[in-house]
PDB file of N, CA and C in Angstrom:
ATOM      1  N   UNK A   1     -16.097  16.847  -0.561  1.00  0.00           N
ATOM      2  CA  UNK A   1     -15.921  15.573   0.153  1.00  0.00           C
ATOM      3  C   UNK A   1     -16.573  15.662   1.521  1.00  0.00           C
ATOM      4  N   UNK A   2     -17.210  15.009   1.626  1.00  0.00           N
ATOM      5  CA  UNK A   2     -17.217  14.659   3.193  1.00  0.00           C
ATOM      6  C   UNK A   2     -17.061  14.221   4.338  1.00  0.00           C
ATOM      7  N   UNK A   3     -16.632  15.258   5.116  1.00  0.00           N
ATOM      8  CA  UNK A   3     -16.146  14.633   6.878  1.00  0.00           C
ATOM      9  C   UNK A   3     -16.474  14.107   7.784  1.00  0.00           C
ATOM     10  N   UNK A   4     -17.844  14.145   7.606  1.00  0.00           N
ATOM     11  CA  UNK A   4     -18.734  13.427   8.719  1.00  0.00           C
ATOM     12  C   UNK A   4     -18.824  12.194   8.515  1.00  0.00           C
ATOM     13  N   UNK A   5     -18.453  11.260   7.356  1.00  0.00           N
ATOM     14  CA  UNK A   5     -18.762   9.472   7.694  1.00  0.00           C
ATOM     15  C   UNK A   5     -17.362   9.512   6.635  1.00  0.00           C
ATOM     16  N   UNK A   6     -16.478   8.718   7.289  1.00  0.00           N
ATOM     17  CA  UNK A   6     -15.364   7.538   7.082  1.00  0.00           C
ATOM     18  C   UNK A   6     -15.719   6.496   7.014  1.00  0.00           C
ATOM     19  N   UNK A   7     -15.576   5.833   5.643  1.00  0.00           N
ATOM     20  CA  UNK A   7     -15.267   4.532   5.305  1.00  0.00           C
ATOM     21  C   UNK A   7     -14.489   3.864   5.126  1.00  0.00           C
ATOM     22  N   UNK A   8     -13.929   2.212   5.811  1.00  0.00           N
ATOM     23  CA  UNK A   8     -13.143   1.314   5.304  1.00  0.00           C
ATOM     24  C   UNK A   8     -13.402   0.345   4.890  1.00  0.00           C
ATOM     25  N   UNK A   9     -12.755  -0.273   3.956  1.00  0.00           N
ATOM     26  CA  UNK A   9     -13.241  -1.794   3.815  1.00  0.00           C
ATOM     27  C   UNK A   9     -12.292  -2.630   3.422  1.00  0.00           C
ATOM     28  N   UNK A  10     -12.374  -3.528   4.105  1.00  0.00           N
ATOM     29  CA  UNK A  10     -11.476  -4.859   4.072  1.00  0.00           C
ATOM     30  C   UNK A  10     -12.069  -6.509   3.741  1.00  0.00           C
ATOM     31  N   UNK A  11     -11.536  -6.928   2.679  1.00  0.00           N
ATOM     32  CA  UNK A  11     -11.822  -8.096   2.557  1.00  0.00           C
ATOM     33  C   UNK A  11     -11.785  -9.342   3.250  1.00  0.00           C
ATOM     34  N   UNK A  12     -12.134 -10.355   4.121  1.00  0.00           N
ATOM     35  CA  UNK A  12     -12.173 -11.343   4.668  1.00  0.00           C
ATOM     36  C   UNK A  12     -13.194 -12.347   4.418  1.00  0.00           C
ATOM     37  N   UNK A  13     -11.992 -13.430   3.187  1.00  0.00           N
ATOM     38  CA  UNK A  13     -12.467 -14.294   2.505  1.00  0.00           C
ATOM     39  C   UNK A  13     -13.425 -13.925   1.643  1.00  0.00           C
ATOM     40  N   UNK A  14     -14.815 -14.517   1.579  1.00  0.00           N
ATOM     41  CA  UNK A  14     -16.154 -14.115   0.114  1.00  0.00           C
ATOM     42  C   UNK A  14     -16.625 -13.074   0.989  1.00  0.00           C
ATOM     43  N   UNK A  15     -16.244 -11.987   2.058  1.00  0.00           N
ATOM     44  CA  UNK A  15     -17.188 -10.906   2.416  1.00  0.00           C
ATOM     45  C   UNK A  15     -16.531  -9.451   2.459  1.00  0.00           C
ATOM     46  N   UNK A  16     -17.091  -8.541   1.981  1.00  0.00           N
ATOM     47  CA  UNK A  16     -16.466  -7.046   1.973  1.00  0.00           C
ATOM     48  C   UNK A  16     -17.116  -6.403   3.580  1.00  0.00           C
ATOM     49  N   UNK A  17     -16.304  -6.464   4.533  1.00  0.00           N
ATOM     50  CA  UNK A  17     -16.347  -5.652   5.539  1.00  0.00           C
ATOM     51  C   UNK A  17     -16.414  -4.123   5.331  1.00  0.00           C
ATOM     52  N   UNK A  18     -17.432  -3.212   5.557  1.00  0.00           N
ATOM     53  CA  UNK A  18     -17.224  -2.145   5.777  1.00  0.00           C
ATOM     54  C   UNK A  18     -17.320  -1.577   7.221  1.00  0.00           C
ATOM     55  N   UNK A  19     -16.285  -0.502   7.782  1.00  0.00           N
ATOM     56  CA  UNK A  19     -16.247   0.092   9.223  1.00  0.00           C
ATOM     57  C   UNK A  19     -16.554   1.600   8.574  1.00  0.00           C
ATOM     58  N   UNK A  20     -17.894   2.041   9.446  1.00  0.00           N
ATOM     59  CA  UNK A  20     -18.594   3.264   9.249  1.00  0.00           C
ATOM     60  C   UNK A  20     -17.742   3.969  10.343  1.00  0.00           C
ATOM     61  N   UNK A  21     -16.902   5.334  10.316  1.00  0.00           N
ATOM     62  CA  UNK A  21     -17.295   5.842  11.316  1.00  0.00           C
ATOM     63  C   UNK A  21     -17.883   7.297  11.290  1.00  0.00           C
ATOM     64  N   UNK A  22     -18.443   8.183  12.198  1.00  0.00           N
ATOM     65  CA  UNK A  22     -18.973   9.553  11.983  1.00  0.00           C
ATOM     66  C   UNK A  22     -20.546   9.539  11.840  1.00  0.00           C
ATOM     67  N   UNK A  23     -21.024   9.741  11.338  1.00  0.00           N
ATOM     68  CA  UNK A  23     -22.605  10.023  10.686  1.00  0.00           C
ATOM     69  C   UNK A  23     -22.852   9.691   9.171  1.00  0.00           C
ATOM     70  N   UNK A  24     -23.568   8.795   9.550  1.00  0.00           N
ATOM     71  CA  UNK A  24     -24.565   8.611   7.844  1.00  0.00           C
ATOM     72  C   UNK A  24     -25.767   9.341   8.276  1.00  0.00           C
ATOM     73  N   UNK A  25     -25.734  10.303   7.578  1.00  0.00           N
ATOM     74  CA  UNK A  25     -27.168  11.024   7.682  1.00  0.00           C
ATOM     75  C   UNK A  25     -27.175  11.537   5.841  1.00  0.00           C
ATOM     76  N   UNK A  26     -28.240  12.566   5.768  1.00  0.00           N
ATOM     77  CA  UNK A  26     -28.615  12.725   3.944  1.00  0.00           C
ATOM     78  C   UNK A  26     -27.737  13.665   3.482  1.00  0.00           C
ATOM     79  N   UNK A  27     -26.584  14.052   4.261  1.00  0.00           N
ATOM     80  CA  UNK A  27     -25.265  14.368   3.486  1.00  0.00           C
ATOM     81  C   UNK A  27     -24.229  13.426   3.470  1.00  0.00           C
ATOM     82  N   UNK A  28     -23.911  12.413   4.078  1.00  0.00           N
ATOM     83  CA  UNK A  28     -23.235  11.245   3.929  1.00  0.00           C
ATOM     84  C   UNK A  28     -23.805  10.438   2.898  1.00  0.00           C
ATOM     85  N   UNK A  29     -24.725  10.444   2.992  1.00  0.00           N
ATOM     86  CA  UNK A  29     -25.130   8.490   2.175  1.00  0.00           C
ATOM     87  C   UNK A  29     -24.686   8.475   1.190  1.00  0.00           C
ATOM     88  N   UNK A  30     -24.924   9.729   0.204  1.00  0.00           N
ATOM     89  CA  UNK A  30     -24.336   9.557  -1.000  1.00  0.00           C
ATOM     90  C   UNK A  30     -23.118   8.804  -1.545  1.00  0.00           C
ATOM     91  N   UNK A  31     -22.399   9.294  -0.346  1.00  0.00           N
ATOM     92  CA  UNK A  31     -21.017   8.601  -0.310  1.00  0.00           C
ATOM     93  C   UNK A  31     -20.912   7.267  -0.215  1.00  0.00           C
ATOM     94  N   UNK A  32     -21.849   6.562   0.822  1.00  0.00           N
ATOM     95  CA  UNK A  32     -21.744   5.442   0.953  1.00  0.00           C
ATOM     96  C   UNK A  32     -22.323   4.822  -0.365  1.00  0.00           C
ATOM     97  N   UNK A  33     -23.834   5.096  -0.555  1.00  0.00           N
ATOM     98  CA  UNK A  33     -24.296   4.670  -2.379  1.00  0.00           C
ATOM     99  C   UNK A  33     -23.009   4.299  -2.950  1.00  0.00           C
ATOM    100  N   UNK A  34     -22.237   5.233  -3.101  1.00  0.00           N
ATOM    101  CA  UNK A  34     -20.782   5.057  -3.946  1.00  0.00           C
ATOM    102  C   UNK A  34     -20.336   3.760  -4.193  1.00  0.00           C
ATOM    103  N   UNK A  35     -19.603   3.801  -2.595  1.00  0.00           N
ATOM    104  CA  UNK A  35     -18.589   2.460  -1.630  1.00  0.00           C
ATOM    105  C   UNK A  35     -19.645   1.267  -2.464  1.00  0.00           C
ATOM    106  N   UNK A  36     -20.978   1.275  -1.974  1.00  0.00           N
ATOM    107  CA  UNK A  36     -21.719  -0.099  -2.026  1.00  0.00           C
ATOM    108  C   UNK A  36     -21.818  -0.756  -3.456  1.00  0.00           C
ATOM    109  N   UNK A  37     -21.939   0.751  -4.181  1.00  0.00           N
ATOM    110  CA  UNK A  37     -22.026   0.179  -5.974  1.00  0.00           C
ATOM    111  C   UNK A  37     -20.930  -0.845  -5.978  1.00  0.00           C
ATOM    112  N   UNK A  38     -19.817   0.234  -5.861  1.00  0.00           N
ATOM    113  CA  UNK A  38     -18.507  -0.578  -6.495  1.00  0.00           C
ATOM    114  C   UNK A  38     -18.467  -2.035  -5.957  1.00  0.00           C
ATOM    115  N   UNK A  39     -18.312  -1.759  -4.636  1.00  0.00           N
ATOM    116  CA  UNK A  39     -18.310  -3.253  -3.945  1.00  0.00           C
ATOM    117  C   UNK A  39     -19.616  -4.600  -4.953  1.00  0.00           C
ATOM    118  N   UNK A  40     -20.625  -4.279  -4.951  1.00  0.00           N
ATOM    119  CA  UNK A  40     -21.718  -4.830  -5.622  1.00  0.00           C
ATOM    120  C   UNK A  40     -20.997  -5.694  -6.784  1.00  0.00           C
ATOM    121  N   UNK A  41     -19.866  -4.854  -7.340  1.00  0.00           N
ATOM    122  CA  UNK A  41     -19.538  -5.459  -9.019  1.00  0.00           C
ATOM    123  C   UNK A  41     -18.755  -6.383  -8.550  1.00  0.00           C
ATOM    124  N   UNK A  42     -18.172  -6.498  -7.151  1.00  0.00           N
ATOM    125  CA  UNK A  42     -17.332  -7.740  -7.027  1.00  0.00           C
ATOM    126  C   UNK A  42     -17.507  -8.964  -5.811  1.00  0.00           C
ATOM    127  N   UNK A  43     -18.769  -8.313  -5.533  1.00  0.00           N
ATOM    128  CA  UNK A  43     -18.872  -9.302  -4.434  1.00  0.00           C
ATOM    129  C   UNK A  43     -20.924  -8.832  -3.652  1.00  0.00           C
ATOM    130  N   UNK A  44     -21.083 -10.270  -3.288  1.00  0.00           N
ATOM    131  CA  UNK A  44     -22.343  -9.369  -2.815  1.00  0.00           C
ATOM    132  C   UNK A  44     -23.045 -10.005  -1.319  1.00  0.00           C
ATOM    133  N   UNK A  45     -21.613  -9.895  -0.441  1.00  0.00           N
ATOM    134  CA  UNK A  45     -21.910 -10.456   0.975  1.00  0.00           C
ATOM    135  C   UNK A  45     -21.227  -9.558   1.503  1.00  0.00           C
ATOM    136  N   UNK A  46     -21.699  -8.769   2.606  1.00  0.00           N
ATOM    137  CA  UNK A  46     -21.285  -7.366   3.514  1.00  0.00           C
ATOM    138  C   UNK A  46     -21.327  -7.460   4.858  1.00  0.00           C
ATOM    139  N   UNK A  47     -20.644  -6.918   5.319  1.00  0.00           N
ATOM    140  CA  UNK A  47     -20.871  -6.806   7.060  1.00  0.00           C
ATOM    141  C   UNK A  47     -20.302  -5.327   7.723  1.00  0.00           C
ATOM    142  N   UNK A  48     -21.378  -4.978   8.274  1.00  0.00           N
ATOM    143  CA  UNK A  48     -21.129  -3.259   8.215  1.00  0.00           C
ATOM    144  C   UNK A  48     -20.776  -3.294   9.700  1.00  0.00           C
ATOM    145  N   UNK A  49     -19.788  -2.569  10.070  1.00  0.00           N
ATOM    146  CA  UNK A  49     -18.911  -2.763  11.557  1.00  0.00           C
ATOM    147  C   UNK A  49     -19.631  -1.449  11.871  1.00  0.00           C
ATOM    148  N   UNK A  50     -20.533  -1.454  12.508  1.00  0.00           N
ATOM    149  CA  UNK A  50     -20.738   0.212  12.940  1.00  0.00           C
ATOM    150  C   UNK A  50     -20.426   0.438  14.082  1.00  0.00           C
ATOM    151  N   UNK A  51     -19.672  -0.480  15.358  1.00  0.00           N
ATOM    152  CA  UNK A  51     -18.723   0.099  16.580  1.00  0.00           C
ATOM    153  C   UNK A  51     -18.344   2.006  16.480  1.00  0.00           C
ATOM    154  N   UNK A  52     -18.067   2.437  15.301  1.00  0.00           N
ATOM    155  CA  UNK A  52     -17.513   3.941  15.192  1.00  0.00           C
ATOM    156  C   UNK A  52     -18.519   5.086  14.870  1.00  0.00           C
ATOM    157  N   UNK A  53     -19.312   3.724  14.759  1.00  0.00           N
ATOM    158  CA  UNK A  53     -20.762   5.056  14.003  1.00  0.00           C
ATOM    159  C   UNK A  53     -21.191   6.263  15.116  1.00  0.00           C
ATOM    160  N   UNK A  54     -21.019   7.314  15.285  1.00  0.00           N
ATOM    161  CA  UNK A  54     -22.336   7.993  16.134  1.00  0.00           C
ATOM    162  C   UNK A  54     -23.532   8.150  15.868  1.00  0.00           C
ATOM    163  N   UNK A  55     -23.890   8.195  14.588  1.00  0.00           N
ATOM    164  CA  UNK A  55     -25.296   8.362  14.591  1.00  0.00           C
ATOM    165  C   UNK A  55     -25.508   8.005  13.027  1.00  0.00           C
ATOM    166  N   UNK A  56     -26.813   7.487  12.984  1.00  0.00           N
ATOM    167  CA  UNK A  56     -27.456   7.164  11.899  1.00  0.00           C
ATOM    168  C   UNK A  56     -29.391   7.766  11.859  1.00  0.00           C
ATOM    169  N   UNK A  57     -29.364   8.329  10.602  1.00  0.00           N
ATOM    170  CA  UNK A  57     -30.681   9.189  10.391  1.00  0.00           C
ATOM    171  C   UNK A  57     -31.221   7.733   9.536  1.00  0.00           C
ATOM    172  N   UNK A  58     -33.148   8.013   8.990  1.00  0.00           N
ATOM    173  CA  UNK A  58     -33.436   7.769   8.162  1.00  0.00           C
ATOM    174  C   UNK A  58     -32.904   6.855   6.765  1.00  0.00           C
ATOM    175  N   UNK A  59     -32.192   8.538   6.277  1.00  0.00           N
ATOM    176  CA  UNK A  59     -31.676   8.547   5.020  1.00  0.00           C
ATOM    177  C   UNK A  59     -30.572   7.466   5.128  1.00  0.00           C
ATOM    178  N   UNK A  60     -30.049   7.704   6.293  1.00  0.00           N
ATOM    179  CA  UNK A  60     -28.482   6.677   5.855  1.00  0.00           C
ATOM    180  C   UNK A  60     -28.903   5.383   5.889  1.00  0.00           C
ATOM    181  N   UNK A  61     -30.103   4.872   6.670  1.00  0.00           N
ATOM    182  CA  UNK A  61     -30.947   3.500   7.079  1.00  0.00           C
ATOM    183  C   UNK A  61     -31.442   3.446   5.213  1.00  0.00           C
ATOM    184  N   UNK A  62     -31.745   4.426   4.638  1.00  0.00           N
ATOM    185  CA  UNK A  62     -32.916   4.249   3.052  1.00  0.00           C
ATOM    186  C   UNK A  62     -31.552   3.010   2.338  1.00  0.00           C
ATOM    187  N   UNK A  63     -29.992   3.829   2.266  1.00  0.00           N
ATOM    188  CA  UNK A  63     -29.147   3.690   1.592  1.00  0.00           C
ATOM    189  C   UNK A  63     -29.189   2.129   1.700  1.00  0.00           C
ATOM    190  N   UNK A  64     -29.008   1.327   2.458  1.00  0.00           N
ATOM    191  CA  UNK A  64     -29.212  -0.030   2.977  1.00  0.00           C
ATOM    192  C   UNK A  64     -30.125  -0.870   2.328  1.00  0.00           C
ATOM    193  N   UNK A  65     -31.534  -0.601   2.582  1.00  0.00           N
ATOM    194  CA  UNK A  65     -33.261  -0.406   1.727  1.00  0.00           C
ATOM    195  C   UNK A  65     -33.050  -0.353   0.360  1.00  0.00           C
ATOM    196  N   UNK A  66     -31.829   0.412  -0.116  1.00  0.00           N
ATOM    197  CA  UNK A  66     -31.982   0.646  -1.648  1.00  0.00           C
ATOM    198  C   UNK A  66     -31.163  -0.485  -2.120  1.00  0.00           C
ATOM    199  N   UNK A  67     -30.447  -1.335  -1.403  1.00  0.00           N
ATOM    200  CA  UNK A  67     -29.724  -2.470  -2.009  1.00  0.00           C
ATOM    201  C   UNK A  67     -30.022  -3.682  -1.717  1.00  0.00           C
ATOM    202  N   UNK A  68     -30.655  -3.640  -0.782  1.00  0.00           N
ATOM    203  CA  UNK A  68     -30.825  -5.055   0.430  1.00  0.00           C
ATOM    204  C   UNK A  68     -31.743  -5.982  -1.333  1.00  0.00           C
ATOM    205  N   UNK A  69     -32.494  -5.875  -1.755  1.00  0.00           N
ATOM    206  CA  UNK A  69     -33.257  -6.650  -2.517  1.00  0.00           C
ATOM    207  C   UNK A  69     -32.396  -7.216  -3.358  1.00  0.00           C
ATOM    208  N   UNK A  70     -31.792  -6.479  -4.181  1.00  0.00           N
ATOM    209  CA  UNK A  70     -31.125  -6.669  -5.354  1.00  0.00           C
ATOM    210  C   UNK A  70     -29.884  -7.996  -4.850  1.00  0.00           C
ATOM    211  N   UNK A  71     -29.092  -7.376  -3.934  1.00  0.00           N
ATOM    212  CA  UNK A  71     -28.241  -8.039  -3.249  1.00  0.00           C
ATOM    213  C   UNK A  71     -28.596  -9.516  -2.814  1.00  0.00           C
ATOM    214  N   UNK A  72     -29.688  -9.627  -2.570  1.00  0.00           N
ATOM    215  CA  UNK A  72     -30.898 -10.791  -1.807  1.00  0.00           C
ATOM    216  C   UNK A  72     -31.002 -11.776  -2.916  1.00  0.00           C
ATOM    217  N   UNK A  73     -31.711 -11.433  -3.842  1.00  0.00           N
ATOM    218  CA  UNK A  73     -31.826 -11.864  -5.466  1.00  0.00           C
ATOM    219  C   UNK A  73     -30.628 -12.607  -5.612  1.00  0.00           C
ATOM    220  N   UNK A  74     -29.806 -11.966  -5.936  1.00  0.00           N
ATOM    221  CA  UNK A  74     -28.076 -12.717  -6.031  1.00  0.00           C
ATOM    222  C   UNK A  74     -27.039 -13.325  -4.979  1.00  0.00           C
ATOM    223  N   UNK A  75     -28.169 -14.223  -3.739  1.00  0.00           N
ATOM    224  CA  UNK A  75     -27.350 -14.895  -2.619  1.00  0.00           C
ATOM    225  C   UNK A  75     -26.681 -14.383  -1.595  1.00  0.00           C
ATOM    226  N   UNK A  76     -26.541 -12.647  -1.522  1.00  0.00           N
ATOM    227  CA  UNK A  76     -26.236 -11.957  -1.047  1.00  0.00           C
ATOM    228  C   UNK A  76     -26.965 -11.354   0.006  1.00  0.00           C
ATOM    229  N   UNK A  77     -26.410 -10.880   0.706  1.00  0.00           N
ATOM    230  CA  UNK A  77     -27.188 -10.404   1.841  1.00  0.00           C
ATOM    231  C   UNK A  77     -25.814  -9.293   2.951  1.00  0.00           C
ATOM    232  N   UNK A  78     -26.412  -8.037   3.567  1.00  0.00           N
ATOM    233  CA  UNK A  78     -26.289  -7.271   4.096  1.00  0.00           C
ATOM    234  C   UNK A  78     -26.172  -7.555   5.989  1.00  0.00           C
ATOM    235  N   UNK A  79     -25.676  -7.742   6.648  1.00  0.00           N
ATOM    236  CA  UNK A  79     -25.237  -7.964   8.354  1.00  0.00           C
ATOM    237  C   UNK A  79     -24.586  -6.688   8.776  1.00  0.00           C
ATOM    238  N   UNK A  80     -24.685  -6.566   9.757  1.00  0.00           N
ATOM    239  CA  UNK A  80     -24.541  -5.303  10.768  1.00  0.00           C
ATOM    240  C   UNK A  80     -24.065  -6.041  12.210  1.00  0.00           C
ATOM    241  N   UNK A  81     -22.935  -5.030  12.268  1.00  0.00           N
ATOM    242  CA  UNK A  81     -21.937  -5.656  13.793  1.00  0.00           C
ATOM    243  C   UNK A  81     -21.891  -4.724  14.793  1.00  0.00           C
ATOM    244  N   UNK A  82     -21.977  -4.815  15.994  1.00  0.00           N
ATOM    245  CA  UNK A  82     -21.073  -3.964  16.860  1.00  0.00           C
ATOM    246  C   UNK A  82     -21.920  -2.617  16.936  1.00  0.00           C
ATOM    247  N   UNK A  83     -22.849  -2.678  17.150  1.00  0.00           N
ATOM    248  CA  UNK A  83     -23.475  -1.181  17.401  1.00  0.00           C
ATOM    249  C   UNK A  83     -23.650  -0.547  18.132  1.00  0.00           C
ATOM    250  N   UNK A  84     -23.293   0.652  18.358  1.00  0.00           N
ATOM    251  CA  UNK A  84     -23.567   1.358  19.948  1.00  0.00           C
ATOM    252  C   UNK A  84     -25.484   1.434  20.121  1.00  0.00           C
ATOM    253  N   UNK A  85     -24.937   1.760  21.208  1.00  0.00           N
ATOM    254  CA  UNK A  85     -26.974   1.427  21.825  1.00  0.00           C
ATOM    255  C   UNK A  85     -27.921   2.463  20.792  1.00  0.00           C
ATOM    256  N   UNK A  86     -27.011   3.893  20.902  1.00  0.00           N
ATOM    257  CA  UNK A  86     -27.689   4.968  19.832  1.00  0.00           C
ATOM    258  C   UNK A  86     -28.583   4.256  18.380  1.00  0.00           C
ATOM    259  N   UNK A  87     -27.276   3.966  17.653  1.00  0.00           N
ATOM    260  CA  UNK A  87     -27.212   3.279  16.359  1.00  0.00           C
ATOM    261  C   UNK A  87     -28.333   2.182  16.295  1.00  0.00           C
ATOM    262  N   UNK A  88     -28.311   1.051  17.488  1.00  0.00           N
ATOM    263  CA  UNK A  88     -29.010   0.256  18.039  1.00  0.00           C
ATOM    264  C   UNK A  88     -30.621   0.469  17.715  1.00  0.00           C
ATOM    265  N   UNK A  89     -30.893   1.771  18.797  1.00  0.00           N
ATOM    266  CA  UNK A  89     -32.250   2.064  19.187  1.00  0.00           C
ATOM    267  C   UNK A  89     -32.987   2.658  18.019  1.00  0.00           C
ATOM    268  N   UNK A  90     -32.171   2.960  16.847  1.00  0.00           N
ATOM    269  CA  UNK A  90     -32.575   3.722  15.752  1.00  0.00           C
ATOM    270  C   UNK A  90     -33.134   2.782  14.641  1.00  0.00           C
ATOM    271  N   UNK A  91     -32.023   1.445  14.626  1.00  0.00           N
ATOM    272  CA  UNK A  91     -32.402  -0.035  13.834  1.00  0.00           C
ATOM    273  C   UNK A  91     -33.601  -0.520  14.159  1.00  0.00           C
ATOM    274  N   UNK A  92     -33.790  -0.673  15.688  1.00  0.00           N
ATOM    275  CA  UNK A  92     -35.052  -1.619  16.830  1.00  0.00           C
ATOM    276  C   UNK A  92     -36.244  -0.647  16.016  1.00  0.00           C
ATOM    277  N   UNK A  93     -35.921   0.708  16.365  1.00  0.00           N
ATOM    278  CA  UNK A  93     -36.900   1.418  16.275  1.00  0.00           C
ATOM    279  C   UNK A  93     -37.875   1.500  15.083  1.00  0.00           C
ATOM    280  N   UNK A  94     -36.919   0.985  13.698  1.00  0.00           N
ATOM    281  CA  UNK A  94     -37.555   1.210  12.317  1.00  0.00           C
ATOM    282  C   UNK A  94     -37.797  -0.259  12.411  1.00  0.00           C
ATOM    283  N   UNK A  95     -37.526  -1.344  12.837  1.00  0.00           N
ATOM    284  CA  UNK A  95     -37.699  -2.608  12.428  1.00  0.00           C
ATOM    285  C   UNK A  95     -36.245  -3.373  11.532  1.00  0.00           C
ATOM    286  N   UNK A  96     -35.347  -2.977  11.134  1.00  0.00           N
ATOM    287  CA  UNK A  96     -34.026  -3.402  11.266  1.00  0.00           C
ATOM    288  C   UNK A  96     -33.819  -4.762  11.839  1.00  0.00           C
ATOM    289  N   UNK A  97     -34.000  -5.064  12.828  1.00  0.00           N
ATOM    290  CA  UNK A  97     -33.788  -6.168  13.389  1.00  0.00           C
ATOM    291  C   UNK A  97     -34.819  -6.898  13.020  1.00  0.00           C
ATOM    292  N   UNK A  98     -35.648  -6.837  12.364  1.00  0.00           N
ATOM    293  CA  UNK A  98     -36.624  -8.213  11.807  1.00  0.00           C
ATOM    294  C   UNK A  98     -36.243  -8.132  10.227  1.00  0.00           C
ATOM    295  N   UNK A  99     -35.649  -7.068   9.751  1.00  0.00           N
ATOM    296  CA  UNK A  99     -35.060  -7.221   8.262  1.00  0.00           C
ATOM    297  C   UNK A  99     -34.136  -7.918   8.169  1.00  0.00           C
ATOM    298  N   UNK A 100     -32.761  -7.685   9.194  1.00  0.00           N
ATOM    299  CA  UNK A 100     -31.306  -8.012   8.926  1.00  0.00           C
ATOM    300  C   UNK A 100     -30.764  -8.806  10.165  1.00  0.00           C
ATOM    301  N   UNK A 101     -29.575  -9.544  10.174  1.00  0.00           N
ATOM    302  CA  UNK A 101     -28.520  -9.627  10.743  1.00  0.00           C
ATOM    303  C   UNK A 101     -27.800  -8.975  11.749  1.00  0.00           C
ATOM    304  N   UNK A 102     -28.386  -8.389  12.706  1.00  0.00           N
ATOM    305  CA  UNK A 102     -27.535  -7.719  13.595  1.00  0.00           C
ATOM    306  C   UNK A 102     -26.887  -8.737  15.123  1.00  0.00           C
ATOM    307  N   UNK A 103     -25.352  -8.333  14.722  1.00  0.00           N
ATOM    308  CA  UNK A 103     -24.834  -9.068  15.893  1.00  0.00           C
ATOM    309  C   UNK A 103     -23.717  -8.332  16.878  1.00  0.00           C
ATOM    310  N   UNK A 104     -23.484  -8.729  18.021  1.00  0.00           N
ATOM    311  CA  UNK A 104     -22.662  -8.121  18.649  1.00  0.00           C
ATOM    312  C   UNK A 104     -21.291  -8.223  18.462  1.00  0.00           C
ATOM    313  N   UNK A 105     -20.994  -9.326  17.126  1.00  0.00           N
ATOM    314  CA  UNK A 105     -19.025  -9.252  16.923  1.00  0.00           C
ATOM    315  C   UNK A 105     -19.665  -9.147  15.312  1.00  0.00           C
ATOM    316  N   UNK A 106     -18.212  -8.499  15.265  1.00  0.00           N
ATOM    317  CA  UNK A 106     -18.106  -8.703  13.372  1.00  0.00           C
ATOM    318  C   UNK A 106     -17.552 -10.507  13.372  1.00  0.00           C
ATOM    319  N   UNK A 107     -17.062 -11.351  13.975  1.00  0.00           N
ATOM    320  CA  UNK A 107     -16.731 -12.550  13.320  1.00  0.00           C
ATOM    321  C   UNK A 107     -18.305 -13.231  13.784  1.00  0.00           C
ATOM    322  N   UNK A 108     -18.880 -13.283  14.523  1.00  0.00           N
ATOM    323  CA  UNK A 108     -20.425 -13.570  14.985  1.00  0.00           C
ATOM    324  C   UNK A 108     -21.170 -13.474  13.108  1.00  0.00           C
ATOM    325  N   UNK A 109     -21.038 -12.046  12.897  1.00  0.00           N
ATOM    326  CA  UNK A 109     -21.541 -11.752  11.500  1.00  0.00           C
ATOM    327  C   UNK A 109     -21.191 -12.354  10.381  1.00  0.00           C
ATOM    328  N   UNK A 110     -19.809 -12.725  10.520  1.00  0.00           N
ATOM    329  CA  UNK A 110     -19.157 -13.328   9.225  1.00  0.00           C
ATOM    330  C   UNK A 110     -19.460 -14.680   9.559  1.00  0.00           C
ATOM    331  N   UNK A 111     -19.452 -15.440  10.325  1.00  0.00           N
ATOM    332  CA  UNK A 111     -19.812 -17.228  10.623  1.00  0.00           C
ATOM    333  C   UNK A 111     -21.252 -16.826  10.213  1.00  0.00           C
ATOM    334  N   UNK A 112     -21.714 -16.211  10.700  1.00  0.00           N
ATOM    335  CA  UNK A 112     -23.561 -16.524   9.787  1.00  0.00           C
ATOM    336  C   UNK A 112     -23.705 -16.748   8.001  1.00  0.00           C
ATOM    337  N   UNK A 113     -22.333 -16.333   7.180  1.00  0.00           N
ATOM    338  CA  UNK A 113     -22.440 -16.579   5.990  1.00  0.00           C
ATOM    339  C   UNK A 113     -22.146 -18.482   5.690  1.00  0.00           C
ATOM    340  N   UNK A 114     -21.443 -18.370   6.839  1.00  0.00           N
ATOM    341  CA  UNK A 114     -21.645 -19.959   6.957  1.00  0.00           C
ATOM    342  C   UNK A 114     -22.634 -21.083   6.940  1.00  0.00           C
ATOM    343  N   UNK A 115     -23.240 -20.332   8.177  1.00  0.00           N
ATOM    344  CA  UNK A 115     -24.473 -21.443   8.210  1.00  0.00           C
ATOM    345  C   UNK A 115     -25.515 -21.283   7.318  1.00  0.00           C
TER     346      UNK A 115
END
């Protein structure tokens, strides 16, 4: 099992909230792959609270990349909340912010399934 990234997730209304905390790097993601399948079979609108995250590599950014389409296809779509500047500069840096949803509240994130 691994210690370095904690996951929660909580439902609010048609969206599965997940709160990252620890590291997604290429010994975490796997884990997350997991979380996202399952979630996938019942729902396919997300909002990833990363306020707890310390750090995010690459690999944990691919895990995201490997669903964002599929998810897209089926009305669904992937948002990102609350990021420390780290987490931040790592998104800016790959282009993240011209792919996705990034906002400074998780309810900011969830009203965008609105409009």
């Amino acid at each position: 099992m691994n210690d370095n990234l904690k996951i929660n997730l909580v439902n609010k209304q048609d969206i599965t909230c997940f709160y990252l905390s620890g590291q997604l790097d290429a010994h975490s993601a796997p884990l997350l792959e997991q979380e996202i399948e399952k979630s996938i079979q019942i729902n396919n609108k997300f909002v990833f609270n990363l306020s707890n995250l310390d750090y995010i590599s690459s690999a944990g950014l691919g895990v995201f990349m490997s669903f964002i389409q599929d998810i897209r296809e089926n009305n669904g779509d992937i948002k990102f909340a609350e990021l420390n500047e780290r987490v931040k500069n790592v998104m800016d840096l790959l282009g993240f912010n011209h792919i996705y949803d990034i906002t400074e509240t998780e309810q900011e994130a969830i009203e965008k399934y609105s409009n």
